[in-house]
N, C-alpha and C. Protein backbone atom coordinates (compact mmCIF):
# COMPACT_ATOMS: atom_id res chain seq x y z
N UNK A 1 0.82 -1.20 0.00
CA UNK A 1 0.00 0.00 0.00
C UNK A 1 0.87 1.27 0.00
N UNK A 2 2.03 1.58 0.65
CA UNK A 2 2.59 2.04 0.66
C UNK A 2 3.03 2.57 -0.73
N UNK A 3 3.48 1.24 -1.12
CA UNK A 3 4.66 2.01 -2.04
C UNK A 3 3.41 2.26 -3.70
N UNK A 4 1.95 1.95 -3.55
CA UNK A 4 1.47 2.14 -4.31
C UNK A 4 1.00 4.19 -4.51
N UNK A 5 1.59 4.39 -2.90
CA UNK A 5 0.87 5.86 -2.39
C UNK A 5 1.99 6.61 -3.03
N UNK A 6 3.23 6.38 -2.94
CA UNK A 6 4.25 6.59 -3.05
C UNK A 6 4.48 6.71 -4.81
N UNK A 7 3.78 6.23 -5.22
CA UNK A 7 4.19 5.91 -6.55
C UNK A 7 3.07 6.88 -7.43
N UNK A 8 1.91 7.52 -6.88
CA UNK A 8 1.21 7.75 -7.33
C UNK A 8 1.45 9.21 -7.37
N UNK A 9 2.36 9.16 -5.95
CA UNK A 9 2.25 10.83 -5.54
C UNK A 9 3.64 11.08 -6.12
N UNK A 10 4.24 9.70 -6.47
CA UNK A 10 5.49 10.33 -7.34
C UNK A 10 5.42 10.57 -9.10
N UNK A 11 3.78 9.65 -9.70
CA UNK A 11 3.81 10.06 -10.98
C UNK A 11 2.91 11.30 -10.97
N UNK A 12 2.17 11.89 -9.97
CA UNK A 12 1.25 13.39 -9.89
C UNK A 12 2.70 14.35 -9.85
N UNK A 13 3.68 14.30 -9.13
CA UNK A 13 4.54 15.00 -9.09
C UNK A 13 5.55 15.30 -10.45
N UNK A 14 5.62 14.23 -11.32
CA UNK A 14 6.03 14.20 -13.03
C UNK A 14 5.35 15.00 -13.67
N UNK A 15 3.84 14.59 -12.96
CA UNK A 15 2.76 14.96 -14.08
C UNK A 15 2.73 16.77 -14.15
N UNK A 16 2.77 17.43 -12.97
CA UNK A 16 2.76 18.39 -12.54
C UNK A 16 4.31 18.97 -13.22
N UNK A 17 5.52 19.06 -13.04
CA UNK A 17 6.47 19.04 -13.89
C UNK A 17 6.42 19.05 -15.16
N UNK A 18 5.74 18.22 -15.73
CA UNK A 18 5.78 18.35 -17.11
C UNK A 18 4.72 19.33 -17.69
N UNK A 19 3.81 18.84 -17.38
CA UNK A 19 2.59 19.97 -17.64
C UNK A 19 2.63 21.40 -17.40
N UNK A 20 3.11 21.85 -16.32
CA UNK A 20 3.51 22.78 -16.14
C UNK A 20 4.50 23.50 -16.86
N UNK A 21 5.66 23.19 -17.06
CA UNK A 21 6.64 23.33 -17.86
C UNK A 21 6.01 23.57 -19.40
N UNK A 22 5.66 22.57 -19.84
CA UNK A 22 5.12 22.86 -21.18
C UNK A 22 4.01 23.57 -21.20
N UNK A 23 2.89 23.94 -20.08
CA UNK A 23 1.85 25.48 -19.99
C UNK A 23 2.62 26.64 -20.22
N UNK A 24 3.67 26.49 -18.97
CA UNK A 24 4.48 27.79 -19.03
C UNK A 24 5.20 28.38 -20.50
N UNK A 25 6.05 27.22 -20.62
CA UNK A 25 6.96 27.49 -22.13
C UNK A 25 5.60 28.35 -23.79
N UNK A 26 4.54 27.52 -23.50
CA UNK A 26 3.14 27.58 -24.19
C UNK A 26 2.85 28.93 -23.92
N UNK A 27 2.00 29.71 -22.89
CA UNK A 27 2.40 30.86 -22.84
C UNK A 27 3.30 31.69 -23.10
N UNK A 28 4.55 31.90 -22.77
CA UNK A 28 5.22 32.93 -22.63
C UNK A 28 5.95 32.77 -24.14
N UNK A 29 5.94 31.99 -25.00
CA UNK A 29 6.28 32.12 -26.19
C UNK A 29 4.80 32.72 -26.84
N UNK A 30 3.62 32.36 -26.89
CA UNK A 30 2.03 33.05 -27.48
C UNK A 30 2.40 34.63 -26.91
N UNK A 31 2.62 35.09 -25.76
CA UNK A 31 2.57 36.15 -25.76
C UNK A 31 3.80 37.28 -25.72
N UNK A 32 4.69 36.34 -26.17
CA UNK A 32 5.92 37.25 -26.62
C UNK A 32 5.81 37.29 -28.24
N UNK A 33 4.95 36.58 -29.18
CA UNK A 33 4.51 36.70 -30.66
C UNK A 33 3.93 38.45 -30.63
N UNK A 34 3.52 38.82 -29.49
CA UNK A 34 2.54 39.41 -29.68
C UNK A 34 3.42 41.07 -29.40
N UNK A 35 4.36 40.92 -29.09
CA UNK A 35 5.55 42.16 -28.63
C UNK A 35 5.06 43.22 -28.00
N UNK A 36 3.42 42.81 -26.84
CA UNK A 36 2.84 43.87 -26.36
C UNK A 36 3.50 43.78 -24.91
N UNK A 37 4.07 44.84 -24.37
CA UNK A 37 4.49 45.17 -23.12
C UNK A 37 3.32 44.69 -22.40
N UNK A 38 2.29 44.69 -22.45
CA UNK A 38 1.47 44.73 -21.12
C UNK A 38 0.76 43.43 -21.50
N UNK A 39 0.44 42.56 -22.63
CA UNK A 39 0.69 40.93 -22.41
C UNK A 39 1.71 40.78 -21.45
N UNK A 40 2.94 40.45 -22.14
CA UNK A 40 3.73 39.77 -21.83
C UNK A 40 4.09 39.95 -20.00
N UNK A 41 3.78 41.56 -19.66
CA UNK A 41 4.03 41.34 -18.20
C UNK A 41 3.11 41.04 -17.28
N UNK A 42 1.74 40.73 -17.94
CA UNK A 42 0.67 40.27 -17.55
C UNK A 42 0.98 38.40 -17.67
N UNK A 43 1.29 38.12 -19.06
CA UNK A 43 2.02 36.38 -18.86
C UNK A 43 2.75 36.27 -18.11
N UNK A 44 4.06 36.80 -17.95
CA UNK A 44 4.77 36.68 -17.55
C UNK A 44 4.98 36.59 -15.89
N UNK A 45 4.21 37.41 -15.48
CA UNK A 45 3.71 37.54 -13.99
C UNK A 45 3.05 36.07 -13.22
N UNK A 46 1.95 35.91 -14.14
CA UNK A 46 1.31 34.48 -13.92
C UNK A 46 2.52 33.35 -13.88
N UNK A 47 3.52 33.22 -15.29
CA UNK A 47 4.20 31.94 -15.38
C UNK A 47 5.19 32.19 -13.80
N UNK A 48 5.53 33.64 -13.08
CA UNK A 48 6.45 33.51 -12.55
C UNK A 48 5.54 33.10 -11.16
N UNK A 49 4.41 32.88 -10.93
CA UNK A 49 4.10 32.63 -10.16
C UNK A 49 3.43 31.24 -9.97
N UNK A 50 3.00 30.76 -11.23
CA UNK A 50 2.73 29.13 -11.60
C UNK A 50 4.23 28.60 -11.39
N UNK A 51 5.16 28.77 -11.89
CA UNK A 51 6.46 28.09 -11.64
C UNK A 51 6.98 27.89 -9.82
N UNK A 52 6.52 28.99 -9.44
CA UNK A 52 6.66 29.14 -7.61
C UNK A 52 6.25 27.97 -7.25
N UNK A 53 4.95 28.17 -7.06
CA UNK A 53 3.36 27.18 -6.64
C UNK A 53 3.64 25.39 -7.11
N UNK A 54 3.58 25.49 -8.66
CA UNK A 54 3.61 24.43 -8.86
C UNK A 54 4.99 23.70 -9.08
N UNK A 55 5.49 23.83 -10.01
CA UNK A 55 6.65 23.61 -10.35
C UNK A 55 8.05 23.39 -9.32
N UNK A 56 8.25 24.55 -8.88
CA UNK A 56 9.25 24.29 -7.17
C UNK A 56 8.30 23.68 -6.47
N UNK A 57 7.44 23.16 -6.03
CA UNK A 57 6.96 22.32 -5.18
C UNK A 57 6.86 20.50 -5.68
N UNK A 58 6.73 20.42 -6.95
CA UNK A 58 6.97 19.56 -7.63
C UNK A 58 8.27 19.41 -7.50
N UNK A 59 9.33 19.98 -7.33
CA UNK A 59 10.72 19.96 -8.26
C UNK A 59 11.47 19.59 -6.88
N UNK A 60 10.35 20.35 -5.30
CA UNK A 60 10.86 19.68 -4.43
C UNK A 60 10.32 18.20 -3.77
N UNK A 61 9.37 17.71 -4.10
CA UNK A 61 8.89 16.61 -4.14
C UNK A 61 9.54 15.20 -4.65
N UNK A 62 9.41 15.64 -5.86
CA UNK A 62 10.29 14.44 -6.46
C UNK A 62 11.28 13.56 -6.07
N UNK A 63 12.24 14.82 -5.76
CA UNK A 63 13.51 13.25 -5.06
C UNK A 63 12.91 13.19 -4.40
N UNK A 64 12.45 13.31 -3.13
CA UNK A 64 11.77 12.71 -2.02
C UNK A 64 10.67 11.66 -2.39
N UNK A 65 9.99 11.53 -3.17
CA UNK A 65 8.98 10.60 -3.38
C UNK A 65 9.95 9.75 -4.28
N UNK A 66 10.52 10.11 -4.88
CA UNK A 66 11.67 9.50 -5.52
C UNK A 66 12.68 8.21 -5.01
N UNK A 67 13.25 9.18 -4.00
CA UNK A 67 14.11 8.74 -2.82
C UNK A 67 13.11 7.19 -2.10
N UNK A 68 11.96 7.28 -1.31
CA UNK A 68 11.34 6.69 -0.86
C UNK A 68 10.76 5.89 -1.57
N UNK A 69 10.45 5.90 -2.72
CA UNK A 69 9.80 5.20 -3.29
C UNK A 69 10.93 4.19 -3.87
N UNK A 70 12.05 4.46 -4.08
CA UNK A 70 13.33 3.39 -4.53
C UNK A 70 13.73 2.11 -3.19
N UNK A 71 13.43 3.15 -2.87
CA UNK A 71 13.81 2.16 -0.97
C UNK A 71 12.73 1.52 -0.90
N UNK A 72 11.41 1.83 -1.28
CA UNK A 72 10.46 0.63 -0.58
C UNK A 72 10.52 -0.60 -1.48
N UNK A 73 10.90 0.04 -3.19
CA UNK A 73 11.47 -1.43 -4.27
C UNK A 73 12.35 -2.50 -4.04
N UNK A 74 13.30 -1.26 -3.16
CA UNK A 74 14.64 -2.00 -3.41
C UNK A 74 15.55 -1.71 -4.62
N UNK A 75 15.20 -0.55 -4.93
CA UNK A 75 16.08 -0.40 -6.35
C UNK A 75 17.50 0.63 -6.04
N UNK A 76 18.89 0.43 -6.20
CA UNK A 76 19.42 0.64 -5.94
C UNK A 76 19.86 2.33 -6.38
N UNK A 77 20.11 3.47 -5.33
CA UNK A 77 19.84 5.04 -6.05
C UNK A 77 21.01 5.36 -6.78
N UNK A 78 22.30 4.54 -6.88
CA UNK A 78 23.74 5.02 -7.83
C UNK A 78 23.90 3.90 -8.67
N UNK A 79 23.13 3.12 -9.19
CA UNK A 79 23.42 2.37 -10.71
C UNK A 79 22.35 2.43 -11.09
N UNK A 80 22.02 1.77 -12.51
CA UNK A 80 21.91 1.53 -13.53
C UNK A 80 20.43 2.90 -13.97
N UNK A 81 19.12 2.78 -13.30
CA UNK A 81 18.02 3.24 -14.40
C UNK A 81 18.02 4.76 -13.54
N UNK A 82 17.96 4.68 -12.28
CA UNK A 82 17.69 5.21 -10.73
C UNK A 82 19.01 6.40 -11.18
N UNK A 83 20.23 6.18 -11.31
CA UNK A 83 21.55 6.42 -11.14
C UNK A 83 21.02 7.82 -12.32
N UNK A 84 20.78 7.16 -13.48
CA UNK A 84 20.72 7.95 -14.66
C UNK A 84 19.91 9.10 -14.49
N UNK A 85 18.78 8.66 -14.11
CA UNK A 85 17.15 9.16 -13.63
C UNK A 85 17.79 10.91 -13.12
N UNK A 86 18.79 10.21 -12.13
CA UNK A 86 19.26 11.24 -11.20
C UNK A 86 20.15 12.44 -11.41
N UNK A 87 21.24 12.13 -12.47
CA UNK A 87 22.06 12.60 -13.43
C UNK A 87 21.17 13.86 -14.48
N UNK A 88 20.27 13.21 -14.90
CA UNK A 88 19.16 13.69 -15.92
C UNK A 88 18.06 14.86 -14.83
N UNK A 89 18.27 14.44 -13.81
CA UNK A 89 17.31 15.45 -12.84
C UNK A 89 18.49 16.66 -12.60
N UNK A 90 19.59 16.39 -11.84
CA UNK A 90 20.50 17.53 -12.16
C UNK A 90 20.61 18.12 -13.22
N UNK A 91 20.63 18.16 -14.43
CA UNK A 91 20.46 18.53 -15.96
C UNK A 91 19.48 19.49 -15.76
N UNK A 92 18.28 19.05 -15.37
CA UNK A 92 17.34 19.49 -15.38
C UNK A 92 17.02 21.47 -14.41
N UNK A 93 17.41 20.51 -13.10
CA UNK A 93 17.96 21.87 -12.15
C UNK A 93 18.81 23.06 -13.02
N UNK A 94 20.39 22.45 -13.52
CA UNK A 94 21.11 23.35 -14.04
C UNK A 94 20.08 24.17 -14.93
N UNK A 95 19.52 23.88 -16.04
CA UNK A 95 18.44 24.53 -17.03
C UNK A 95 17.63 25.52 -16.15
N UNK A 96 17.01 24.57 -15.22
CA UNK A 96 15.59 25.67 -14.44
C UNK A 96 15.96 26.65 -13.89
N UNK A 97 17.11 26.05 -12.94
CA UNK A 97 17.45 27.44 -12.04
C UNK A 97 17.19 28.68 -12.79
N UNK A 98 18.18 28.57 -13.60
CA UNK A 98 18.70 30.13 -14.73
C UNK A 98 16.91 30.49 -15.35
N UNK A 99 16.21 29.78 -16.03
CA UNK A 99 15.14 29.94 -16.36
C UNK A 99 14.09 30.43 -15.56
N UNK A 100 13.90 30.28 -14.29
CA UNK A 100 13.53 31.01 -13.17
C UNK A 100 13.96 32.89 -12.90
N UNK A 101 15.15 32.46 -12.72
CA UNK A 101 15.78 34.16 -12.97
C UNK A 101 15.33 34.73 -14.06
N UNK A 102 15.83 34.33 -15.40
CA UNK A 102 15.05 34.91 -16.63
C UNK A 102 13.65 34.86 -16.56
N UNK A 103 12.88 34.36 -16.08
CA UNK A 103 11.22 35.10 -16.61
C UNK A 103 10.92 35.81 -15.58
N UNK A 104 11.81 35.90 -14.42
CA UNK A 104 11.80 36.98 -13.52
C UNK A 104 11.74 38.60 -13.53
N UNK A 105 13.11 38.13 -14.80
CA UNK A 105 13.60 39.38 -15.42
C UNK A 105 13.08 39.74 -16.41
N UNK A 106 12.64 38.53 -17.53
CA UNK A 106 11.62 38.80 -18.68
C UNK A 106 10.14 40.00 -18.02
N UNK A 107 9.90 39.22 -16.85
CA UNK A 107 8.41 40.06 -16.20
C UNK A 107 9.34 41.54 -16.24
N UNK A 108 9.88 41.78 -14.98
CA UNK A 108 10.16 43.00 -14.93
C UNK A 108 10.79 43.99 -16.11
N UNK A 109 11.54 43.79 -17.14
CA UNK A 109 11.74 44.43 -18.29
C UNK A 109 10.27 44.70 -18.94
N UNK A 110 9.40 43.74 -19.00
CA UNK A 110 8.04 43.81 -19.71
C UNK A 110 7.10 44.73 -18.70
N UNK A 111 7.40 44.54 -17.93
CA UNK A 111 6.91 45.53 -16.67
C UNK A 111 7.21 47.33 -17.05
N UNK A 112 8.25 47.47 -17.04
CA UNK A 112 9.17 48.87 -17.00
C UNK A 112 9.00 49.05 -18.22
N UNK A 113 8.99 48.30 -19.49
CA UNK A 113 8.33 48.67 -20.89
C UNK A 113 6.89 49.24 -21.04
N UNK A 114 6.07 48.53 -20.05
CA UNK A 114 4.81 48.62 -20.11
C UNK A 114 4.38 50.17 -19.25
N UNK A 115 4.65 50.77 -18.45
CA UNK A 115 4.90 51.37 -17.05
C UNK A 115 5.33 52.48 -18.03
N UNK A 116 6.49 52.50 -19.32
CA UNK A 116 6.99 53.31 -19.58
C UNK A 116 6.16 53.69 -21.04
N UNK A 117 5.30 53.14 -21.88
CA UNK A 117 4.84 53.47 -22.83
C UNK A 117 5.61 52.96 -23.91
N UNK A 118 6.56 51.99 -23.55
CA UNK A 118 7.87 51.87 -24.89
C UNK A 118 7.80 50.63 -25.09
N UNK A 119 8.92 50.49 -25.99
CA UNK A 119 8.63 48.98 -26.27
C UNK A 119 9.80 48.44 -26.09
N UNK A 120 9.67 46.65 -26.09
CA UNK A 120 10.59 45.85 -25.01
C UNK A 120 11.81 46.64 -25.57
N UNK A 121 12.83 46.35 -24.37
CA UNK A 121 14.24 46.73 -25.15
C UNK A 121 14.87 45.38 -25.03
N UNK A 122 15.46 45.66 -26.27
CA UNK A 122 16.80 44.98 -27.02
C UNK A 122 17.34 43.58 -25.88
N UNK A 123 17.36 44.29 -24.75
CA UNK A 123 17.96 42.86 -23.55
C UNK A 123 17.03 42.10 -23.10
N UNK A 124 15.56 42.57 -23.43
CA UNK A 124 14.52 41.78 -23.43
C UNK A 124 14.30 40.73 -23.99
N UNK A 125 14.81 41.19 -25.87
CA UNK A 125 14.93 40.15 -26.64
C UNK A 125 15.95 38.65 -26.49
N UNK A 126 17.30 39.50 -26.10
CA UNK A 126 18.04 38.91 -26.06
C UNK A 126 17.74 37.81 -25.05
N UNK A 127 17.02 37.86 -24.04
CA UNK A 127 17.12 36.96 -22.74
C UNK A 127 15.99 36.18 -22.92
N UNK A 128 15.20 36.96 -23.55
CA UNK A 128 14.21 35.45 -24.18
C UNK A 128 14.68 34.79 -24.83
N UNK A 129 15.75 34.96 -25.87
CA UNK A 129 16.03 33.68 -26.88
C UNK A 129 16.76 32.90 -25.66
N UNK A 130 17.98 32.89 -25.01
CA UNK A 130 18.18 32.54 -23.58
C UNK A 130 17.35 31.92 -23.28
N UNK A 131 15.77 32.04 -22.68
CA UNK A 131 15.12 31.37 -21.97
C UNK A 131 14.67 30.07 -23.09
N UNK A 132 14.27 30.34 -23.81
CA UNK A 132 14.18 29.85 -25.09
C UNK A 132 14.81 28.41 -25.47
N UNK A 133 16.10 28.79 -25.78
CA UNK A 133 17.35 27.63 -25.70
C UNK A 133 17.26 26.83 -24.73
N UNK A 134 16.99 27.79 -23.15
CA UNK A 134 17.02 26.87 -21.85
C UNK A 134 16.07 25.53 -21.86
N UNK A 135 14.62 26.01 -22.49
CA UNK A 135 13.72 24.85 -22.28
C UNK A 135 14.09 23.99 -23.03
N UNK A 136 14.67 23.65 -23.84
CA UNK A 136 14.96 22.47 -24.52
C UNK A 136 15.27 21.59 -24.30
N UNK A 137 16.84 21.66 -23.42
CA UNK A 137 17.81 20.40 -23.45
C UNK A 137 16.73 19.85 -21.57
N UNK A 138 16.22 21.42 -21.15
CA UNK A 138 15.70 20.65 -20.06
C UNK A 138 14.00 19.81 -20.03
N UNK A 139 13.76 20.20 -21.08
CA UNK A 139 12.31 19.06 -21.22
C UNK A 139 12.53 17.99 -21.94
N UNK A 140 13.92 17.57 -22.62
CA UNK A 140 14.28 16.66 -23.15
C UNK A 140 14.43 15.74 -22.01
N UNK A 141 15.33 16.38 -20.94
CA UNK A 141 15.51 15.81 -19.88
C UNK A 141 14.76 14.89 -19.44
N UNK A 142 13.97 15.78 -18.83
CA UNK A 142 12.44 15.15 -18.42
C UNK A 142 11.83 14.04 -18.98
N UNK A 143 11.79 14.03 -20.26
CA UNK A 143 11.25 13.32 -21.24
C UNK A 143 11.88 11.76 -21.19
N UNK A 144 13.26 12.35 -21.03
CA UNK A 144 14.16 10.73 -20.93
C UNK A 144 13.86 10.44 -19.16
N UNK A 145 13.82 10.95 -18.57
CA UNK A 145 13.27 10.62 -16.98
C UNK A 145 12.27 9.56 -16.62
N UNK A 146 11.02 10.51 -17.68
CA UNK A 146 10.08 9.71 -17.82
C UNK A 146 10.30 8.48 -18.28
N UNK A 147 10.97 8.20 -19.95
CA UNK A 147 10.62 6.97 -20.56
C UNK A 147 11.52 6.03 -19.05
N UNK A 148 12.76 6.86 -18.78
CA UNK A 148 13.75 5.71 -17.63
C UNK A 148 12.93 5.12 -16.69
N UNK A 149 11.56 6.47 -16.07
CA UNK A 149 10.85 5.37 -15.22
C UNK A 149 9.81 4.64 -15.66
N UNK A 150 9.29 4.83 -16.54
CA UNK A 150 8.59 3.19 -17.64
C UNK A 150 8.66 2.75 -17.89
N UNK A 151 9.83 2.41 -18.39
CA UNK A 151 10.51 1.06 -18.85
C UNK A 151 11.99 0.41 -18.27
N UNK A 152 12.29 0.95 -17.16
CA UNK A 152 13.47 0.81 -16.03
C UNK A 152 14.22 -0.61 -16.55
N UNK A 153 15.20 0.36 -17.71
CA UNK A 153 15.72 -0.69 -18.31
C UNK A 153 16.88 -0.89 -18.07
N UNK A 154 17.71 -1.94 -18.27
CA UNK A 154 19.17 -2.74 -17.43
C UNK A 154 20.15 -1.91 -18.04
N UNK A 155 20.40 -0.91 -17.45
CA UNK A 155 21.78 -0.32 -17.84
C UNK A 155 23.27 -0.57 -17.20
């Protein structure tokens, strides 16, 4: 029973991660098409606060349901599927962290654009393509996380 609770609250915690991630990325690219100061710091505001809520709470969950849920298997946390899983979750951190700061900063530039009557400046652009690049290698991540815990194959 346990480790069925454990397992459930560790694939809601994926589920939440991923979904989230790809809402957020979904937004804030729709309303940066749109190069309106007061979208984007209106998106932008929301994603920085959906990422708080959901996402860091998810992001702190995981190993822990993670963690516990390996121990009640028996699956060992430094080899083979577990080991990787874990490697691929650091990956993941490195990406978010920085991506956190940037739509921080994305809001407030879109903020002070909006506030000011002008339009984004130039380091605005630049730090979105930045954020941009960031989601990639880290929802790939994820992605291989996932298939590692579905098919927890003999590495």
């Amino acid at each position: 029973m346990i480790y069925e609770i454990l397992r459930l609250l560790h694939v809601l915690g994926a589920t939440v991660l991923i979904g989230t991630g790809a809402g957020i990325a979904f937004f804030m690219v729709i309303s940066n098409h749109s190069r309106d100061p007061r979208l984007i710091a209106h998106v932008a505001g929301i994603v920085v606060l959906a990422d708080t809520l959901f996402t860091a709470t998810a992001a702190i969950a995981q190993p822990i349901t993670g963690y516990l849920l390996a121990r009640e298997a028996g699956w060992p946390l430094l080899s083979g599927w577990v080991a990787w899983s874990l490697v691929l979750y650091v990956v993941i951190g490195l990406f978010w962290l920085p991506v956190v700061w940037m739509q921080i900063r994305l809001r407030n530039l879109a903020t002070a654009a909006r506030d000011a009557g002008a339009p984004l400046p130039d380091s605005y652009h630049r730090l979105y393509r930045w954020w941009f690049a960031f989601g990639f290698p880290a929802f790939a991540a994820i992605l291989a996380i996932l298939w590692l815990m579905l098919t927890k194959p003999l590495l």
